[in-house]
C-alpha atoms as a PDB file:
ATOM      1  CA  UNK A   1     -27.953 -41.944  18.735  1.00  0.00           C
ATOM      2  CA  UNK A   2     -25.982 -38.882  17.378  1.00  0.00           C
ATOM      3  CA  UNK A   3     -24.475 -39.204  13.940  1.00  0.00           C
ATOM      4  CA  UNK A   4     -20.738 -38.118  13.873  1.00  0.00           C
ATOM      5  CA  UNK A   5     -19.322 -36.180  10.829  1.00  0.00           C
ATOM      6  CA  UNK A   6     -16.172 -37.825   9.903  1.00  0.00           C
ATOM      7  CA  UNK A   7     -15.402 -36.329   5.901  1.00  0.00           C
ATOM      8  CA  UNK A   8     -14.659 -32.413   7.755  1.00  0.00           C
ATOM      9  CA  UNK A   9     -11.719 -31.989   4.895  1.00  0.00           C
ATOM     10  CA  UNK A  10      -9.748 -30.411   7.764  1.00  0.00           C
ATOM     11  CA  UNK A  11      -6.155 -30.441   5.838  1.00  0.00           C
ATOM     12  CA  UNK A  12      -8.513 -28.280   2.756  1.00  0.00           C
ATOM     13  CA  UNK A  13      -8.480 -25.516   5.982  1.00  0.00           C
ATOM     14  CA  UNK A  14      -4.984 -25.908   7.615  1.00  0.00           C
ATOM     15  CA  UNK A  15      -2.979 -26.626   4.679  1.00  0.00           C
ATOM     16  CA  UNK A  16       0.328 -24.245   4.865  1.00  0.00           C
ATOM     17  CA  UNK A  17       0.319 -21.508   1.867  1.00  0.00           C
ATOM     18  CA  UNK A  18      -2.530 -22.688   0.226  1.00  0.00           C
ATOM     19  CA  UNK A  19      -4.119 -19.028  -0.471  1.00  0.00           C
ATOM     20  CA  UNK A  20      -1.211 -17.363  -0.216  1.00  0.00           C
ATOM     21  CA  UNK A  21       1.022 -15.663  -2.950  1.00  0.00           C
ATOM     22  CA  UNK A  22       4.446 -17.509  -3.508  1.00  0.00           C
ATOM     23  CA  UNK A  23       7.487 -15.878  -2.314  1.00  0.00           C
ATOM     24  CA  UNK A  24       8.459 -16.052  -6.056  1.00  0.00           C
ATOM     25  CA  UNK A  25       5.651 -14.102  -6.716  1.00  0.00           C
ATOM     26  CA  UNK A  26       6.447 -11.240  -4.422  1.00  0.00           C
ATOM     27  CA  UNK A  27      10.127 -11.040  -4.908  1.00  0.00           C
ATOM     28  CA  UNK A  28       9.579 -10.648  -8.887  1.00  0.00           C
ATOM     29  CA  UNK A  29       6.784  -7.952  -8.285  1.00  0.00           C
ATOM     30  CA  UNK A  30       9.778  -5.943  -6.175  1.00  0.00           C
ATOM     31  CA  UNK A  31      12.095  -6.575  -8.182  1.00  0.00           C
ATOM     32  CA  UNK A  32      10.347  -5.300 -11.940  1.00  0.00           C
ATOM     33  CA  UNK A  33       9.798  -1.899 -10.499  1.00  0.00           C
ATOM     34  CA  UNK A  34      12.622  -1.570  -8.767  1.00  0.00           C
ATOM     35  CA  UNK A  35      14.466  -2.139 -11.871  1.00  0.00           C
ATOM     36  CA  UNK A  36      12.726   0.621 -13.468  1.00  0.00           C
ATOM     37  CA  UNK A  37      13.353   3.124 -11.243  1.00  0.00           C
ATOM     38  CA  UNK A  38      16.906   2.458 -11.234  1.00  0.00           C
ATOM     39  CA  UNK A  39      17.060   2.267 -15.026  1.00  0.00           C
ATOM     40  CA  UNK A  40      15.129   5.999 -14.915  1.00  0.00           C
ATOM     41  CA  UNK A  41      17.794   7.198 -12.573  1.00  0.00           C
ATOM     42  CA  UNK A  42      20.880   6.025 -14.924  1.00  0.00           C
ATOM     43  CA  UNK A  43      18.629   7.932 -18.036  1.00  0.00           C
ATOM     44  CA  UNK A  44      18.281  10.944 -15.567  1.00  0.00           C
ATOM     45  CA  UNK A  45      22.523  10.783 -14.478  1.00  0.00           C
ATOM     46  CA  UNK A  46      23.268  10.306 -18.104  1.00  0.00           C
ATOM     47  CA  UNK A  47      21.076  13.510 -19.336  1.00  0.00           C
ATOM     48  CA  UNK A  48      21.972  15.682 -16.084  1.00  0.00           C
ATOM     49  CA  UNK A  49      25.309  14.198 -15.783  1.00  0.00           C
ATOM     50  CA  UNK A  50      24.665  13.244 -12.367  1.00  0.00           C
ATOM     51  CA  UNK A  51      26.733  11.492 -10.384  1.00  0.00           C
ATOM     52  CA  UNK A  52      24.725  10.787  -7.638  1.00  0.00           C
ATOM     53  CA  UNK A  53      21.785   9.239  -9.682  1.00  0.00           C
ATOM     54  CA  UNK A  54      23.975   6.781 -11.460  1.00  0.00           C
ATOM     55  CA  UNK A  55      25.328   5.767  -8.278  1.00  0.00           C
ATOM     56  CA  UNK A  56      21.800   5.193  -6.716  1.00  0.00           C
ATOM     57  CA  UNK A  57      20.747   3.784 -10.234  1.00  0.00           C
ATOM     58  CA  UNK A  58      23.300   1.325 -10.153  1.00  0.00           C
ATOM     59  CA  UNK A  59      22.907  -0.174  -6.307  1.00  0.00           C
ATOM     60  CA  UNK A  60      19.563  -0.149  -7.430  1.00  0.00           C
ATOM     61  CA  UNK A  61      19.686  -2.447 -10.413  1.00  0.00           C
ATOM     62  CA  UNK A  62      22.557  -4.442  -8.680  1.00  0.00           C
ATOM     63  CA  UNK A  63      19.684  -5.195  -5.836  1.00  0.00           C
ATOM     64  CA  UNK A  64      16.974  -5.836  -8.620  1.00  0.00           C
ATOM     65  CA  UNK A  65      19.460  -8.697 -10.272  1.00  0.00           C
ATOM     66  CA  UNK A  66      20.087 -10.082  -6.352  1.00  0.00           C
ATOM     67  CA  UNK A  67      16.119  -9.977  -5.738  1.00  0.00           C
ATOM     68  CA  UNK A  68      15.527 -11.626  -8.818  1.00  0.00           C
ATOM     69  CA  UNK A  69      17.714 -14.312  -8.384  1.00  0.00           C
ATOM     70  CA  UNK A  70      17.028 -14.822  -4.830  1.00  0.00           C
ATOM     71  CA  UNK A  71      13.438 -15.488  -5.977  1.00  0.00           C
ATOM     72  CA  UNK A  72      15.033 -18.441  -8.449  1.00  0.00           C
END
């Protein structure tokens, strides 16, 4: 007579985001770098007086705040 394994812990395998990184996680680790980069562009558009970089310096930390509170 065959014995029958019936303790497989099947939910341990199929369980939803167990392994995975949080999306709270991810969205701060975009949004810390991105916020450096933008806050090296406004130090670059105020020592060049650059126009252009504070623009793209300020979208950029505008979308660093969003991604960051997104991730809240």
């Amino acid at each position: 007579m065959p014995k029958f394994i019936s303790n497989l812990h099947l939910e341990d395998f199929f369980s939803a985001n167990k392994y995975g990184l949080s999306s709270k996680l991810v969205l701060s680790s975009m949004a810390f770098p991105l916020s450096v980069v933008s806050g090296l562009l406004l130090l670059d558009a105020a020592l060049n007086s650059s126009v252009t970089s504070a623009g793209i310096g300020i979208l950029g930390l505008i979308a660093a705040q969003a991604i960051k509170t997104r991730g809240q």
